[in-house]
N, C-alpha and C. Protein backbone atom coordinates (compact mmCIF):
# COMPACT_ATOMS: atom_id res chain seq x y z
N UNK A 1 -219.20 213.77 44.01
CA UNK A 1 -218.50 215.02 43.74
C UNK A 1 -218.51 215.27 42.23
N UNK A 2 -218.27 216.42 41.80
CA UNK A 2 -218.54 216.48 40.38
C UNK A 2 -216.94 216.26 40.27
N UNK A 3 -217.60 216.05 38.91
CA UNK A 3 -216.16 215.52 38.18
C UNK A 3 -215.36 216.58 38.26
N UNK A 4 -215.47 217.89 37.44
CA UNK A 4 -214.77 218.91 37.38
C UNK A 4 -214.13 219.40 38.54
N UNK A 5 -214.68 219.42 39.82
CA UNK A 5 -214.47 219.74 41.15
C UNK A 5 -212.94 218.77 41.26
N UNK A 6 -213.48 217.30 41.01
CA UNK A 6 -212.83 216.64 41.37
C UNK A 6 -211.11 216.46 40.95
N UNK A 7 -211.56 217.08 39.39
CA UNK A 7 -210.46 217.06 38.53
C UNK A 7 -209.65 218.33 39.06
N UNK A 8 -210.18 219.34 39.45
CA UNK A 8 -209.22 220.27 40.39
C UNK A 8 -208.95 220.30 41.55
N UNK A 9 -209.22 219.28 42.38
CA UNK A 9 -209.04 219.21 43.57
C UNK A 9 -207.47 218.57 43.61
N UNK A 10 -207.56 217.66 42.32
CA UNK A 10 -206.29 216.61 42.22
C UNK A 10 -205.10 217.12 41.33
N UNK A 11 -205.69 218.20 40.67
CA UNK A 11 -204.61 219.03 40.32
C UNK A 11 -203.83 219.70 41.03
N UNK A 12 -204.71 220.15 41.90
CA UNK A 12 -204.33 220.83 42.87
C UNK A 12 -203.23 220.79 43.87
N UNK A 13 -203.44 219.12 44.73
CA UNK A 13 -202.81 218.29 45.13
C UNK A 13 -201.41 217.64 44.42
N UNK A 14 -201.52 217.96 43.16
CA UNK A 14 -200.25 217.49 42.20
C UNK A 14 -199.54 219.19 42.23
N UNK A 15 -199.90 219.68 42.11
CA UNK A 15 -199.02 221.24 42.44
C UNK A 15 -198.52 221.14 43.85
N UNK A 16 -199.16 220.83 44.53
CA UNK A 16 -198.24 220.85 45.74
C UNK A 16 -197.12 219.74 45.88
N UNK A 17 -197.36 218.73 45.25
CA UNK A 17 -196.71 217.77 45.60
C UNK A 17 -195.45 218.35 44.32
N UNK A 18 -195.42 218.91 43.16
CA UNK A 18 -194.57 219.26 42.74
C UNK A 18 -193.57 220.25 43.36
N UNK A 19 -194.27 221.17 44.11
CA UNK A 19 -194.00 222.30 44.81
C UNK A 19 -192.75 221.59 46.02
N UNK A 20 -193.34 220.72 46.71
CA UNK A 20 -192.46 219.83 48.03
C UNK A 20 -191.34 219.49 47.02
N UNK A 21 -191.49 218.51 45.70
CA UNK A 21 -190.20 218.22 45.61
C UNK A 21 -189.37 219.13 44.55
N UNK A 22 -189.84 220.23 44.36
CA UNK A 22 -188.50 221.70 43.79
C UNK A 22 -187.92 221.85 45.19
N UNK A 23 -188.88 222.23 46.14
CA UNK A 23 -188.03 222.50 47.77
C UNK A 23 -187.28 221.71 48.03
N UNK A 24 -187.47 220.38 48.14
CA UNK A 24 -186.27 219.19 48.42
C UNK A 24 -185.20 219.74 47.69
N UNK A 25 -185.27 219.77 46.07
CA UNK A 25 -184.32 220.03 45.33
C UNK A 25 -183.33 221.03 45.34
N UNK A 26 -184.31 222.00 45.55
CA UNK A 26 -183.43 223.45 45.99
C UNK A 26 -182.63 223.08 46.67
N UNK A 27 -183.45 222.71 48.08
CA UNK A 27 -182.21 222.18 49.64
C UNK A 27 -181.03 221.80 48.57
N UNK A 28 -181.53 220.52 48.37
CA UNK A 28 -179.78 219.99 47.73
C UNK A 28 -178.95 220.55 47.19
N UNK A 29 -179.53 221.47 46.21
CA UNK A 29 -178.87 222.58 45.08
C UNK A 29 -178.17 223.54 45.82
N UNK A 30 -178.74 223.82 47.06
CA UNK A 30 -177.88 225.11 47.72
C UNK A 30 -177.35 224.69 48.39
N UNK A 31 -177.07 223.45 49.47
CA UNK A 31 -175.73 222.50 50.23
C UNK A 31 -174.33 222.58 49.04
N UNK A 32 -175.29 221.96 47.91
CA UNK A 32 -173.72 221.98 47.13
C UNK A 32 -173.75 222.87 46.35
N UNK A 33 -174.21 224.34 46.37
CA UNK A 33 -174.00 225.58 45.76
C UNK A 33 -172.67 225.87 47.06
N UNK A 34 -173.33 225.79 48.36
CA UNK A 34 -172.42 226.17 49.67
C UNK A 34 -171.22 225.72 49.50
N UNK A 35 -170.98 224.36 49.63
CA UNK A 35 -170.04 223.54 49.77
C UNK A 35 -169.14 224.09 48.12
N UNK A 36 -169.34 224.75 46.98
CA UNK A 36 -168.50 224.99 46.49
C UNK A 36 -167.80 226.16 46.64
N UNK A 37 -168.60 227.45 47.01
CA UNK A 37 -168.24 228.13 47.59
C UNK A 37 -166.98 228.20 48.97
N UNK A 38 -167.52 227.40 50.18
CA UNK A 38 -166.27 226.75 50.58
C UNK A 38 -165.39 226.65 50.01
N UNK A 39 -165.34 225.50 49.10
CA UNK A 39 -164.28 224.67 48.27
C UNK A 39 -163.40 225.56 48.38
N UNK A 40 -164.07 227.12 46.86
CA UNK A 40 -162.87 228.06 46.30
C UNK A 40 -162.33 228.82 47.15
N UNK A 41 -162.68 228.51 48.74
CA UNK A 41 -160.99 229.80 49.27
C UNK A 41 -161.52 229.08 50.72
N UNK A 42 -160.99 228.12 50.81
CA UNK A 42 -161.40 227.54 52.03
C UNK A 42 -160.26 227.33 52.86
N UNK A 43 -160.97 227.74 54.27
CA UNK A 43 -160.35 227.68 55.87
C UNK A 43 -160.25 227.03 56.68
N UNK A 44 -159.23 226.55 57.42
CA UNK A 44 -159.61 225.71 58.99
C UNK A 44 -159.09 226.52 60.02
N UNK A 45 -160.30 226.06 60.67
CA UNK A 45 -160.11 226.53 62.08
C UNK A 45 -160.99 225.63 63.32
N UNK A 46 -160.27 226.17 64.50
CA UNK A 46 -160.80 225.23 65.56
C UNK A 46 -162.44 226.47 66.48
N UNK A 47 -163.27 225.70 66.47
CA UNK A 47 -164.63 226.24 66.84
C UNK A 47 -165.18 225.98 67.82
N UNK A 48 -165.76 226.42 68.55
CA UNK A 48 -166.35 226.39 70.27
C UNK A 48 -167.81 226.44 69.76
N UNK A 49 -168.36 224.93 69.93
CA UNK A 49 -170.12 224.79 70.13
C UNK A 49 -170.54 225.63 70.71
N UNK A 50 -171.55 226.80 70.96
CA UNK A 50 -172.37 227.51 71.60
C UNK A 50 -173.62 226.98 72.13
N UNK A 51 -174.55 226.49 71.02
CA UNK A 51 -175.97 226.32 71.66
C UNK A 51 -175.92 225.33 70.14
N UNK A 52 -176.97 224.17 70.11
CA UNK A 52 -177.17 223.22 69.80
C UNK A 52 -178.62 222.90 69.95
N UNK A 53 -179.56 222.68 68.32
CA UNK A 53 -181.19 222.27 68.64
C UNK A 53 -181.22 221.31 67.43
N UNK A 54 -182.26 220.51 67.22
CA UNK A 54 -182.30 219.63 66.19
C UNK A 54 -181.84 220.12 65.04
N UNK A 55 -182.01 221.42 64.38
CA UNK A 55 -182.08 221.57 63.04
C UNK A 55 -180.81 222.56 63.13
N UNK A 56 -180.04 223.36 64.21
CA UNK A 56 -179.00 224.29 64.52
C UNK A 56 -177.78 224.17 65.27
N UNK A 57 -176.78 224.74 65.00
CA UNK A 57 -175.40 224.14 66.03
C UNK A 57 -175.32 225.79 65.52
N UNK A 58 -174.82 226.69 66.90
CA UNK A 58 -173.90 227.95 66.88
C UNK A 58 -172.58 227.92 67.30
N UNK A 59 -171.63 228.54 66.61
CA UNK A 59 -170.19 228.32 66.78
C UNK A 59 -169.99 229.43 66.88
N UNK A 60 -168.68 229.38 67.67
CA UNK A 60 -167.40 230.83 67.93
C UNK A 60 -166.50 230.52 67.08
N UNK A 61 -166.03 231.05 66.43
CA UNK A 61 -164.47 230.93 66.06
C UNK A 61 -163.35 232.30 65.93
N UNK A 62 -162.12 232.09 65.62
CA UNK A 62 -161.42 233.10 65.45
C UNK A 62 -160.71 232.96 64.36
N UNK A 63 -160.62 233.93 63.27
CA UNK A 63 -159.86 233.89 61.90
C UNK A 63 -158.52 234.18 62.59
N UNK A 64 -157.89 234.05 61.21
CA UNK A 64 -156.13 234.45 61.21
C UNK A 64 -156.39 235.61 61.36
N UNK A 65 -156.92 236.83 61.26
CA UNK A 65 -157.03 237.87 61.33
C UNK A 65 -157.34 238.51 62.45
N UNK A 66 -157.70 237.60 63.62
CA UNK A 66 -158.12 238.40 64.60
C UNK A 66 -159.68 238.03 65.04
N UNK A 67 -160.31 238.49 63.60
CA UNK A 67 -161.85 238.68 64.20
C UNK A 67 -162.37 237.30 64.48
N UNK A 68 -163.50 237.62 65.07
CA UNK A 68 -164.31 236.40 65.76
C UNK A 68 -165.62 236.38 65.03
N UNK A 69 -165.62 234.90 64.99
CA UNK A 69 -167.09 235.28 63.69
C UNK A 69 -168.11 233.60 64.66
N UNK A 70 -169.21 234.40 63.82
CA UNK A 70 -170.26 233.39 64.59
C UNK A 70 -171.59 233.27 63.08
N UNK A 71 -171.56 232.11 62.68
CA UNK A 71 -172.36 232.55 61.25
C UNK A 71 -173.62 232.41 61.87
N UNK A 72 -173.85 233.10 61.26
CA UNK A 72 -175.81 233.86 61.48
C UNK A 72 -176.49 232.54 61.72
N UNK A 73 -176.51 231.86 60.30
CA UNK A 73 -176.99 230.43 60.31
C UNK A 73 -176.67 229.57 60.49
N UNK A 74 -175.71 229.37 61.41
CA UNK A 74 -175.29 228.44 61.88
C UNK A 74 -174.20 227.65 61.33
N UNK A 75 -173.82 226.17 61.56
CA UNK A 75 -172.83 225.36 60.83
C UNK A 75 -173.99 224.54 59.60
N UNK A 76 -173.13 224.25 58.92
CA UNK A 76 -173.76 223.28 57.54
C UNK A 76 -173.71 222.34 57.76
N UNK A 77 -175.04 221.40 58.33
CA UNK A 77 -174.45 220.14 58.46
C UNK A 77 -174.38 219.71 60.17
N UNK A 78 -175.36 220.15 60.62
CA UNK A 78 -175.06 220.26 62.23
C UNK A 78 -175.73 219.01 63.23
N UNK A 79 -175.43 218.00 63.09
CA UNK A 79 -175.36 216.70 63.03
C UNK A 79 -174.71 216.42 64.10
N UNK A 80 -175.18 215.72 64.74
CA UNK A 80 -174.30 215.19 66.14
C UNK A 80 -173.10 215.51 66.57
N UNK A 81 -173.66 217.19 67.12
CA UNK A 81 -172.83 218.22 67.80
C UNK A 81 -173.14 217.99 69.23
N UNK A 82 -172.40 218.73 70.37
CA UNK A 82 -173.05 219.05 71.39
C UNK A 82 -172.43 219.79 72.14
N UNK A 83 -173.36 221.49 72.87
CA UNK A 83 -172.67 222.53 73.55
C UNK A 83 -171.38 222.16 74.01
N UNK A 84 -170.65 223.19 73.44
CA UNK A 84 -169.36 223.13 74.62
C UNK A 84 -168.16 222.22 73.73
N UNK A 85 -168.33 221.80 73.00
CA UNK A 85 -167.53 220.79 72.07
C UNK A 85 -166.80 221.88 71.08
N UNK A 86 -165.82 221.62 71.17
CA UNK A 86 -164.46 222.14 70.25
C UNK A 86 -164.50 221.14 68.95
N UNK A 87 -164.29 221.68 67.96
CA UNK A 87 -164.31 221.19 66.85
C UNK A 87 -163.66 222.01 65.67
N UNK A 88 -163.04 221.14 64.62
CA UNK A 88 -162.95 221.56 63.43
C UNK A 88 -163.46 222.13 62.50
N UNK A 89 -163.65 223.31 62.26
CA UNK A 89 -164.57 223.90 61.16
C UNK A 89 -164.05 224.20 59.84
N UNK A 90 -164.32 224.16 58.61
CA UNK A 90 -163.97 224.75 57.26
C UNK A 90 -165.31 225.52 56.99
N UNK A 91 -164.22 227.14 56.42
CA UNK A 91 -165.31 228.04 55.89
C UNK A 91 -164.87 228.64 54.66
N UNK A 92 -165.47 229.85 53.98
CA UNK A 92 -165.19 230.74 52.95
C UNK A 92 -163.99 231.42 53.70
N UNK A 93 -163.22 231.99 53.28
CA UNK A 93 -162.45 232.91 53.76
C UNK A 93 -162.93 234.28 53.43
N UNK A 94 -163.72 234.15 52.01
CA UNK A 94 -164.06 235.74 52.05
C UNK A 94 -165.66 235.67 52.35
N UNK A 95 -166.48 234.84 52.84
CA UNK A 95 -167.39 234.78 53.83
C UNK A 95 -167.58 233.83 54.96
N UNK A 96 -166.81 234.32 55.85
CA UNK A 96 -167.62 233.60 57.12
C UNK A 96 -168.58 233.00 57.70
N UNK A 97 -169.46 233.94 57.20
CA UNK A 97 -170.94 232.92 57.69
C UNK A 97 -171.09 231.43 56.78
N UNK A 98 -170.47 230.90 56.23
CA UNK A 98 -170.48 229.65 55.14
C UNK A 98 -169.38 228.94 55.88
N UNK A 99 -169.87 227.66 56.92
CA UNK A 99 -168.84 227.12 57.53
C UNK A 99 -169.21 225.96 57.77
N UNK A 100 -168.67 224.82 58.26
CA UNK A 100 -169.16 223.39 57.91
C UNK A 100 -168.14 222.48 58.93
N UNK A 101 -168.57 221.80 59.53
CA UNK A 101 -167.84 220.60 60.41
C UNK A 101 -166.59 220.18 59.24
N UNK A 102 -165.14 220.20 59.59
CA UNK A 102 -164.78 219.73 58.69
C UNK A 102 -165.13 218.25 58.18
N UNK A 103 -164.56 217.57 57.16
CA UNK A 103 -164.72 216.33 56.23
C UNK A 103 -166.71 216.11 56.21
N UNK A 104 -167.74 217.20 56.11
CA UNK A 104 -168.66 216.93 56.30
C UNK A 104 -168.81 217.54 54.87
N UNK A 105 -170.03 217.33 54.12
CA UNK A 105 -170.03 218.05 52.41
C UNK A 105 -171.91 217.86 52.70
N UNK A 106 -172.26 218.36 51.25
CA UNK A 106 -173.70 218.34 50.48
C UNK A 106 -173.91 216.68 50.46
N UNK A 107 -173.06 216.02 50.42
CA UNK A 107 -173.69 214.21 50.29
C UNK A 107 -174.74 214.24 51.37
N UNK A 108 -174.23 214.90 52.22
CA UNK A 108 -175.66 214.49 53.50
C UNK A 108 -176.58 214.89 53.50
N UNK A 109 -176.92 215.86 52.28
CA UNK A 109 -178.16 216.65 52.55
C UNK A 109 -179.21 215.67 51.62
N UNK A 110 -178.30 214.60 50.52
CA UNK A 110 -179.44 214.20 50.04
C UNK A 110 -180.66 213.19 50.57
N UNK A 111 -180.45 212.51 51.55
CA UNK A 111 -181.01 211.59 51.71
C UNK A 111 -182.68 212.82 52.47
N UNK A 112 -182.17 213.36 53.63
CA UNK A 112 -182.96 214.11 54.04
C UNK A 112 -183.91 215.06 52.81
N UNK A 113 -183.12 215.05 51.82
CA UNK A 113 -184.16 216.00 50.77
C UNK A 113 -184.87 214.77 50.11
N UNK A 114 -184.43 214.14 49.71
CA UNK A 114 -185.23 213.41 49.27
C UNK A 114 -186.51 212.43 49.84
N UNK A 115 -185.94 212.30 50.93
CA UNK A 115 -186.68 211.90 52.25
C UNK A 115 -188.24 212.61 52.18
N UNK A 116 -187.80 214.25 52.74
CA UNK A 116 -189.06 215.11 52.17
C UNK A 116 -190.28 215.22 51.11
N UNK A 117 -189.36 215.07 49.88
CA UNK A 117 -189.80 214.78 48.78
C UNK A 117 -190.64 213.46 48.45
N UNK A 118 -190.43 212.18 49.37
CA UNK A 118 -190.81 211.08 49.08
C UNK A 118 -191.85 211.03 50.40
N UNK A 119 -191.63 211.57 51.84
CA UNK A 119 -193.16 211.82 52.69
C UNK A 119 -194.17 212.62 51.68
N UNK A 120 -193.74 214.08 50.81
CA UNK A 120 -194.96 215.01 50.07
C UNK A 120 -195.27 214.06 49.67
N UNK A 121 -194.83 212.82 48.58
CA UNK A 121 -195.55 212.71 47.73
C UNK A 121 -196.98 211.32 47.83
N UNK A 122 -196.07 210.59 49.11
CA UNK A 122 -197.01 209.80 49.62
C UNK A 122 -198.52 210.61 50.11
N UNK A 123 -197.85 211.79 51.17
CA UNK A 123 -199.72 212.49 51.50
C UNK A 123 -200.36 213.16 50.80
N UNK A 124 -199.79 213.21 48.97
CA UNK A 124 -200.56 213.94 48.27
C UNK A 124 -200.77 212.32 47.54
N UNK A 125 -200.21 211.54 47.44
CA UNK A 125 -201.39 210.07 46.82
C UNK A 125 -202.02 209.66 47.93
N UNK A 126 -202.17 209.82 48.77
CA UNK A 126 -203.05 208.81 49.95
C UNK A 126 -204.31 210.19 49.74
N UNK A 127 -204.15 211.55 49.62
CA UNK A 127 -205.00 212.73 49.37
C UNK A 127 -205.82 212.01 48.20
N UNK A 128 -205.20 212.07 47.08
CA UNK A 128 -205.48 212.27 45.66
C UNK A 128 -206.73 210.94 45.73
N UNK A 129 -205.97 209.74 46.67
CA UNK A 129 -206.57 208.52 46.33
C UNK A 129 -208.08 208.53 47.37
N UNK A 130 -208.15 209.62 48.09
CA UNK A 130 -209.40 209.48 49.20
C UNK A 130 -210.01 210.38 48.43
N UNK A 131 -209.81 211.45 47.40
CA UNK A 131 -210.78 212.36 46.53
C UNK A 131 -211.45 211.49 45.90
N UNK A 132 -210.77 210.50 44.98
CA UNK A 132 -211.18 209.46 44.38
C UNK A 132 -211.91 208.57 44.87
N UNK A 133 -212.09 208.24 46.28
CA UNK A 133 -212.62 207.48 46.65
C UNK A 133 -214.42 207.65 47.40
N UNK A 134 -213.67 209.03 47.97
CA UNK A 134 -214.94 209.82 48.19
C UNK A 134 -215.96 210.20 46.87
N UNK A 135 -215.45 210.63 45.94
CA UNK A 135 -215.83 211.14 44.63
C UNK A 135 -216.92 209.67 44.23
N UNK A 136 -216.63 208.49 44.08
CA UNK A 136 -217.06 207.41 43.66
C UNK A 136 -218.39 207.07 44.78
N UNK A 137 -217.82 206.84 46.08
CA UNK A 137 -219.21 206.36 47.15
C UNK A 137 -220.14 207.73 46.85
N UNK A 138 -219.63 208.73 46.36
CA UNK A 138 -220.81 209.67 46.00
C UNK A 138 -221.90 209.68 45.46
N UNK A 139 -221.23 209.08 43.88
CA UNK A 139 -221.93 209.22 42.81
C UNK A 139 -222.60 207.56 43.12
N UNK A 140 -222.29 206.56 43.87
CA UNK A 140 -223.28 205.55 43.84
C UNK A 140 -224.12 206.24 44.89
N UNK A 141 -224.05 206.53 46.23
CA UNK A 141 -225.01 206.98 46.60
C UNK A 141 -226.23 207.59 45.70
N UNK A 142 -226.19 208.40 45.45
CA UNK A 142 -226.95 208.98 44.50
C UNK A 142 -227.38 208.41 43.02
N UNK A 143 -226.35 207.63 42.95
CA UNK A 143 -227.41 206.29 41.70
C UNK A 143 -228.54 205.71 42.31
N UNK A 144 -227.66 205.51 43.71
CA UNK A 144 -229.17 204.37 44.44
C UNK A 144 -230.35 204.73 44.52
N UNK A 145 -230.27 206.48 45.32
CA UNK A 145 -231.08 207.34 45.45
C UNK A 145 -232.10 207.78 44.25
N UNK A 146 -231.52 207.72 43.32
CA UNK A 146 -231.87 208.03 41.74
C UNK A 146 -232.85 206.87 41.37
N UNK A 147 -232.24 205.86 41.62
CA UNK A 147 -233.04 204.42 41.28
C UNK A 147 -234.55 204.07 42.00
N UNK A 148 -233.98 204.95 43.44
CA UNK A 148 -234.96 204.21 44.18
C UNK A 148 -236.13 205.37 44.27
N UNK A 149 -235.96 206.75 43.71
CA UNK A 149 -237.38 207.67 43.94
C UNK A 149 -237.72 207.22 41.96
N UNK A 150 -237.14 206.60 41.08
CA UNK A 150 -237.55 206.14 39.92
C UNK A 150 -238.98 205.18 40.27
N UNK A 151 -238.27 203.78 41.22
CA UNK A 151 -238.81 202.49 41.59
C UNK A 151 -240.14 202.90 42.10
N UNK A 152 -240.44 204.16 42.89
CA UNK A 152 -241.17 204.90 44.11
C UNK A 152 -242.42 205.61 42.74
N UNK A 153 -241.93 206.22 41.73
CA UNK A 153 -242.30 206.74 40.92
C UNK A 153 -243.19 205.70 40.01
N UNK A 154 -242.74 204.53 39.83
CA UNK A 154 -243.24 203.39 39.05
C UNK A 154 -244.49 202.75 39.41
N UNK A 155 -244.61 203.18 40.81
CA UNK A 155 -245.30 202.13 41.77
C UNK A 155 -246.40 203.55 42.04
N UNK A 156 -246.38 204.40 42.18
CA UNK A 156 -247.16 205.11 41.86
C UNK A 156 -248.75 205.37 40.42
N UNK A 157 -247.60 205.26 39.52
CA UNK A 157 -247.87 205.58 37.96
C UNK A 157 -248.97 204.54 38.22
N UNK A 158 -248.36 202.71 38.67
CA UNK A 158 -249.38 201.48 38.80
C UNK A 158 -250.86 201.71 39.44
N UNK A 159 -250.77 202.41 40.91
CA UNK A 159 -251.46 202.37 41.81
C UNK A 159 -252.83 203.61 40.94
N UNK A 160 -251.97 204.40 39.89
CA UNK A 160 -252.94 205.51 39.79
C UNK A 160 -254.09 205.11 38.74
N UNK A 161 -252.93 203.78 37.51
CA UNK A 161 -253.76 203.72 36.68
C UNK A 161 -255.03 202.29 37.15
N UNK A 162 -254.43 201.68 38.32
CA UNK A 162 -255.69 200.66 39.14
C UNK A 162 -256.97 201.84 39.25
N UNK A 163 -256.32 202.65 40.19
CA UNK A 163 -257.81 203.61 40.52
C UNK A 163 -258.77 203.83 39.36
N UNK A 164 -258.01 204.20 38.23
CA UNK A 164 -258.64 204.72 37.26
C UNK A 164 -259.18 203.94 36.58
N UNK A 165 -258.98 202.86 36.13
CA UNK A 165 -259.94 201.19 35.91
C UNK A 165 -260.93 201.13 36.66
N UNK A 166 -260.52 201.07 38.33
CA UNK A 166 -261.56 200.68 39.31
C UNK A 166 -262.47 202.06 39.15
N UNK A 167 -262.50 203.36 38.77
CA UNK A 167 -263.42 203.72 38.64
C UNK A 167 -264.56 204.11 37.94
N UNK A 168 -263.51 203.46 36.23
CA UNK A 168 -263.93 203.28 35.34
C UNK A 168 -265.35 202.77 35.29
N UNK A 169 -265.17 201.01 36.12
CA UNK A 169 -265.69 199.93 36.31
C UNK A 169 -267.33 200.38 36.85
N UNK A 170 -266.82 201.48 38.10
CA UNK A 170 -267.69 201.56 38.82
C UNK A 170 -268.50 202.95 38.30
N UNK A 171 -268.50 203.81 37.00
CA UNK A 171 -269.12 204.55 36.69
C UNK A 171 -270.17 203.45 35.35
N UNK A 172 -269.70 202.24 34.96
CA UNK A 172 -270.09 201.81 34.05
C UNK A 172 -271.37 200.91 34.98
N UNK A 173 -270.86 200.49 35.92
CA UNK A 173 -272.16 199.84 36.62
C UNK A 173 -273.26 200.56 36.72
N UNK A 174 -272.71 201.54 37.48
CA UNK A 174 -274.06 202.81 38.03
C UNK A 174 -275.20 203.35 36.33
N UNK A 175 -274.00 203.37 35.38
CA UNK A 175 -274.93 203.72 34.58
C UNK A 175 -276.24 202.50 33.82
N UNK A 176 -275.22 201.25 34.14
CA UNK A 176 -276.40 200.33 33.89
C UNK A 176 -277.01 200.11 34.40
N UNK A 177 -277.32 200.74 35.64
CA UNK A 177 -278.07 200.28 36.94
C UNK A 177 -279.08 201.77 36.82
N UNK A 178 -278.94 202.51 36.34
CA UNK A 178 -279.69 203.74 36.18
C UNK A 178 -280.44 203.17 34.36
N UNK A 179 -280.28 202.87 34.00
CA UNK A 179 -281.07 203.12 32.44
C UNK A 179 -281.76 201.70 32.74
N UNK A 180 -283.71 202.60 32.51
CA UNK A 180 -285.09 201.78 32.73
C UNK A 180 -285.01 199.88 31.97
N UNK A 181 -285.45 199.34 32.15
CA UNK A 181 -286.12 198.09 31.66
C UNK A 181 -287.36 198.13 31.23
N UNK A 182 -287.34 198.01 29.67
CA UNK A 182 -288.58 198.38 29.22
C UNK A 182 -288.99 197.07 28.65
N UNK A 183 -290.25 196.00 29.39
CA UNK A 183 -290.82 194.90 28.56
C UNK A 183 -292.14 195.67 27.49
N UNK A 184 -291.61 195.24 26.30
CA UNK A 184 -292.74 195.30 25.03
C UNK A 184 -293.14 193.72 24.92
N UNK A 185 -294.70 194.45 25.37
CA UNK A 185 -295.45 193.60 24.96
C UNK A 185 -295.84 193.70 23.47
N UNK A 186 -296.28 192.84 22.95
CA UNK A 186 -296.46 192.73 21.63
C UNK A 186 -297.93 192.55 21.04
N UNK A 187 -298.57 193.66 20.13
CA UNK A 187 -299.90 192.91 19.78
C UNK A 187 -300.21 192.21 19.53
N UNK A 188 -301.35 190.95 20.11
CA UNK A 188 -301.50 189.68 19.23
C UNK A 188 -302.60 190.01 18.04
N UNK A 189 -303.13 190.89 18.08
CA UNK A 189 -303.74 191.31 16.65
C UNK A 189 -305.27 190.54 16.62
N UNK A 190 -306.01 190.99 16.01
CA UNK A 190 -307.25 190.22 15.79
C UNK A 190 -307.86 189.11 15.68
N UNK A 191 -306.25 188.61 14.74
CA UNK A 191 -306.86 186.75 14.87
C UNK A 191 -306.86 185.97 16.25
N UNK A 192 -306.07 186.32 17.01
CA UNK A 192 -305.92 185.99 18.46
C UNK A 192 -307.05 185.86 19.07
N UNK A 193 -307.67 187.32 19.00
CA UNK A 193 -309.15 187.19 19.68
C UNK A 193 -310.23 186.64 19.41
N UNK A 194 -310.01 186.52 18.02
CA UNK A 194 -311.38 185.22 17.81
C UNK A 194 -310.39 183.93 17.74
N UNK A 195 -309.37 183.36 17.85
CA UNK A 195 -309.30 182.04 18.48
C UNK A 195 -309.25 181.92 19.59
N UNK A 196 -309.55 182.83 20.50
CA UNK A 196 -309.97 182.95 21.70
C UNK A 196 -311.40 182.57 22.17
N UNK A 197 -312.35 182.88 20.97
CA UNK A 197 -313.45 182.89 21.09
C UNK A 197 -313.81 181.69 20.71
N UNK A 198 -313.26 180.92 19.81
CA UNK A 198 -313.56 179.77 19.24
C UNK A 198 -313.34 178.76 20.47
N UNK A 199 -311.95 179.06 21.00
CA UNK A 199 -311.91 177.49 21.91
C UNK A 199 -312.48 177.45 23.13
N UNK A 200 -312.88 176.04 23.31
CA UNK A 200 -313.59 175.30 24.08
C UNK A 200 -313.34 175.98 25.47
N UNK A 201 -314.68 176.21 26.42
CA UNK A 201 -314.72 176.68 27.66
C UNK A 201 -314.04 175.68 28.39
């Protein structure tokens, strides 16, 4: 992988993982933004469970006033409730929808936020650490590959400059095998022929 690629891929992955833990944080920040709100004009009253899901509990209740309130979002804190269960609630008095199991607060929200915060950040290093890992078997692949059409290349260059010897060899034969053999005889000159004549039959 190229580097640059790589270097934004993991940036990338670090923004999110920053991103997960502001969200954790927030969560926490707004339990105990809630819970002070409560605090400054806070109510009890007795509340009728409605409907109940992992993450929701719906309540009835009735103010001193008469009205009947049901907060939009539910109770704060909705933790091992179950339909049909009467319970203690504390809310805002001058908002209703902000209501909470009594003796329940923001302490509980931290573990769960942080919780969050500490799964993001594990699957953005187990991420970060397989970019890295992938990124590396890459670039050896392709060393090897690199090495080995080099090695391929070498063995070539050898084979071309044999030919070219061997045909060297074999243009140098042919030409000595083409140019005449010329015996010079040599004059023996005059005196030759009369000591020719002189010796004995």
């Amino acid at each position: 992988m190229n580097p640059v690629i790589q270097r934004r891929v993991q940036l990338g992955l670090l923004v999110v993982g920053l991103t997960i833990t502001a969200m954790a944080l927030s969560l926490i920040a707004g339990c105990f933004k809630n819970d002070s709100a409560i605090e400054a004009s806070k109510a009890t009253v007795m509340a009728e469970v409605v409907s109940v899901d992992a993450l929701h509990a719906a309540v009835d209740f009735q103010t001193p006033d008469g009205s009947f309130h049901s907060p939009r979002f539910g109770l704060l804190y909705p933790t091992e409730l179950s339909e049909g269960q009467r319970i203690s609630v504390e809310y805002a008095a001058y908002n209703p929808d902000l209501a909470r199991p009594t003796g329940r607060t923001a302490m509980l929200s931290i573990i769960p936020g942080l919780s969050v915060a500490v799964v993001g950040w594990l699957v953005v290093g187990l991420l970060m650490v397989g970019v890295a890992e992938f990124s590396r078997r890459l670039a050896r692949r392709n060393a090897e590959k690199s090495g080995g059409d080099d090695s391929a290349g070498a063995d070539s260059g050898s084979d071309d400059s044999a030919d070219a010897d061997l045909v060297g060899e074999n243009a140098d034969s042919a030409a000595a095998a083409e140019d005449p053999v010329v015996d010079v005889v040599e004059d023996p000159g005059p005196g030759a022929t009369d000591a020719e004549s002189l010796s004995p039959r």
